[in-house]
Protein backbone atom coordinates (compact mmCIF):
# COMPACT_ATOMS: atom_id res chain seq x y z
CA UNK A 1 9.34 -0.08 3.32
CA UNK A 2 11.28 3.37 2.15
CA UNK A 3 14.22 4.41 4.03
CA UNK A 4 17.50 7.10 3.49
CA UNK A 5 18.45 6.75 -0.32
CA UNK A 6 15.77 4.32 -1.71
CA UNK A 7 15.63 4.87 -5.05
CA UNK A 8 12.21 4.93 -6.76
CA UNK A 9 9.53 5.39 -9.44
CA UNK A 10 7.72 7.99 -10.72
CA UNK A 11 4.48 7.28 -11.77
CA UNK A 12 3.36 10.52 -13.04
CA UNK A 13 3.79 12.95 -16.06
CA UNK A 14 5.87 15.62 -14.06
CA UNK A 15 9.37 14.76 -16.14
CA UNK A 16 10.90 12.74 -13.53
CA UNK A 17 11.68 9.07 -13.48
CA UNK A 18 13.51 8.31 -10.96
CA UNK A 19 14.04 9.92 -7.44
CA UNK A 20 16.05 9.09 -4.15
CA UNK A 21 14.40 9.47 -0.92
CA UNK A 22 15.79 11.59 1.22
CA UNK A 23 13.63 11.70 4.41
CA UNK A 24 10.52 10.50 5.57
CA UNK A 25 8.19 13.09 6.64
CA UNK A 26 6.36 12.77 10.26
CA UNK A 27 8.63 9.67 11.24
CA UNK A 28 12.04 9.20 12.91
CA UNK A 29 15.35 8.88 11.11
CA UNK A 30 14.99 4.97 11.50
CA UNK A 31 11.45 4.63 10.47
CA UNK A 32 10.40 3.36 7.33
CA UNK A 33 7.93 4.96 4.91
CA UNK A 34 4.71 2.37 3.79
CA UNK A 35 1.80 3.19 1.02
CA UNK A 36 0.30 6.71 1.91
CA UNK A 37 3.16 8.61 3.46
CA UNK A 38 4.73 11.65 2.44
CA UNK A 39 8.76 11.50 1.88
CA UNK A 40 11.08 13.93 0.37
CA UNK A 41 12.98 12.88 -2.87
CA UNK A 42 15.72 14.21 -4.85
CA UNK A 43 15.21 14.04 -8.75
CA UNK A 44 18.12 11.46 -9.89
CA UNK A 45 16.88 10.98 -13.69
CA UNK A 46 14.48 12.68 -15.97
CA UNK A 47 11.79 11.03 -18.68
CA UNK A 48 12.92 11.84 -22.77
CA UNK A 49 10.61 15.30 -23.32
CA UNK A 50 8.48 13.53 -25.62
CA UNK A 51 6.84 11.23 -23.55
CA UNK A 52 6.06 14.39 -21.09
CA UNK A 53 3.01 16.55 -22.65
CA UNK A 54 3.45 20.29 -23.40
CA UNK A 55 0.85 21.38 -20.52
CA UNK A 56 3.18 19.97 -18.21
CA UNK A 57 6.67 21.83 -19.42
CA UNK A 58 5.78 24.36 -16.85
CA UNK A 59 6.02 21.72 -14.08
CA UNK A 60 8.68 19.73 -15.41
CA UNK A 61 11.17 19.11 -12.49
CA UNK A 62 15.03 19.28 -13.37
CA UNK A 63 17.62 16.58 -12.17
CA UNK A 64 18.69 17.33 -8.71
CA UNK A 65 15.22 19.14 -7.81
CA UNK A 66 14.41 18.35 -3.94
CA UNK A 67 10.51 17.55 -3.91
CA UNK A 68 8.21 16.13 -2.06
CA UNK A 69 6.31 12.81 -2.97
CA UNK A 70 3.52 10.18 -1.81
CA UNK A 71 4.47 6.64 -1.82
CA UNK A 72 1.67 4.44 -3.84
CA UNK A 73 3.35 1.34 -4.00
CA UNK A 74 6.45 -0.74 -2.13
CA UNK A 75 7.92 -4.13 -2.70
CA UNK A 76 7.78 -5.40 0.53
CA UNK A 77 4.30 -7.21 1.31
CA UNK A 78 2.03 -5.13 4.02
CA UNK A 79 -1.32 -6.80 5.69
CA UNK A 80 -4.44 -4.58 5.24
CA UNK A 81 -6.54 -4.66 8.50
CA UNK A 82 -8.82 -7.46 6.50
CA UNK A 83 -6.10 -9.37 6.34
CA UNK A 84 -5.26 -9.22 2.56
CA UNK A 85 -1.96 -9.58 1.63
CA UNK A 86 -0.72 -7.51 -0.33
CA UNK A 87 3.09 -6.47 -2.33
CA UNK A 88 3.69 -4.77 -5.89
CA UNK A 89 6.51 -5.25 -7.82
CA UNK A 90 8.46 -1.97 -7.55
CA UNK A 91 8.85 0.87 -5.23
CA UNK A 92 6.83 3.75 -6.63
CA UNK A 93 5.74 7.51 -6.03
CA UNK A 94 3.94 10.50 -6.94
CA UNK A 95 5.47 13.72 -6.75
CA UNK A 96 2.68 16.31 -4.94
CA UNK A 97 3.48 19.74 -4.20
CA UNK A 98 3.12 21.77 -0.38
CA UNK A 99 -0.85 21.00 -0.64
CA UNK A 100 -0.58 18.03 -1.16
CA UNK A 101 -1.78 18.01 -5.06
CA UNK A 102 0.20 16.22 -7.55
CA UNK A 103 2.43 18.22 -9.53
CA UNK A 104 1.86 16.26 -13.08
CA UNK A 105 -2.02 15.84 -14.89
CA UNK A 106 -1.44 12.30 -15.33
CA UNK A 107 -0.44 8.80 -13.38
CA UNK A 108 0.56 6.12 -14.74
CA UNK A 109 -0.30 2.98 -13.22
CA UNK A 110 -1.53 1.19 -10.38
CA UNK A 111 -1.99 3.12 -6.58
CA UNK A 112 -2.91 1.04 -3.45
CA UNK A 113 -5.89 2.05 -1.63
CA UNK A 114 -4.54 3.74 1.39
CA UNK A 115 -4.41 6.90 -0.29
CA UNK A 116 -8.17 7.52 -0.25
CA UNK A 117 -8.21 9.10 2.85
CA UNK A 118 -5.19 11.25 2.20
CA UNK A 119 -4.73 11.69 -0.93
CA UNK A 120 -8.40 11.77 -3.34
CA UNK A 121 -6.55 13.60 -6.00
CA UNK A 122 -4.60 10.87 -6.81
CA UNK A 123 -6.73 8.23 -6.51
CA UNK A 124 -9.20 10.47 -9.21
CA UNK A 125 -6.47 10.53 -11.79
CA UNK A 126 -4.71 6.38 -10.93
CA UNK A 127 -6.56 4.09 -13.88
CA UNK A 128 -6.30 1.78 -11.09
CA UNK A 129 -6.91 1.35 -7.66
CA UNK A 130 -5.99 -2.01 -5.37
C-alpha cells in the first residue's frame, strides 16, 4: 500500500534510486496505491553514473525531477483473485513517461503480474515475472 511521501525503489536504468510519492493517480487523497497503479514521485536520490549506461544519459532524471511511475512491487501482502498470497520485500517502481512507456531500457528485478494488462512494456523488459 503507497500513500503521501512513501519513499521507494527504482527498479530501472533511468538514474534514479530513490523517489517519494507524491500522489496517487485516479484515487482519492486517502487511497492507497497497490501493484499496477500509476503514482507521481519526486526524484529524492540518484544511482553513481556508472552503473547507468550511456544510451540512457539522455533520460537520466535529476534529483528533485517530478515524474510519474508504476508501482511493481509493495511490502504489504495482497490476495490475487486465486487466492495466492502474495508480499515482496520492498516497495518498488518504474518510472514511465505520459504514454505510459518506461523511461529507462532496462529493469532490474522482479515485477508482479498485474501489470500485464496495463503495462506489456514492462513486463517485456522485467527478467522476472510473479
Amino acid at each position: 500500500m503507497i500513500y503521501l511521501k512513501t519513499i521507494l525503489n527504482v527498479i530501472d536504468n533511468s538514474g534514479a534510486a530513490l523517489v517519494e510519492c507524491v500522489n496517487v493517480l485516479g484515487k482519492g487523497p486517502k487511497s492507497a496505491g497497490r501493484i499496477g497503479d500509476r503514482i507521481t514521485v519526486v526524484v529524492q536520490t540518484l544511482r553513481s553514473a556508472k552503473l547507468v549506461n550511456q544510451t540512457s544519459l539522455a533520460n537520466r532524471v535529476q534529483r528533485g525531477d517530478v515524474r510519474h511511475a508504476v508501482i511493481v512491487r509493495t511490502k504489504k501482502e495482497f490476495t490475487r483473485p486465486n487466492g495466492d498470497v502474495l508480499r515482496f520485500d520492498d516497495n518498488a517502481c518504474v518510472l514511465i513517461n505520459k504514454q505510459g512507456e518506461p523511461v529507462g531500457s532496462r529493469i532490474m528485478g522482479t515485477v508482479g503480474r498485474e501489470l500485464k494488462t496495463g503495462f506489456p512494456k514492462i513486463i517485456a523488459l522485467a527478467p522476472r515475472v510473479v
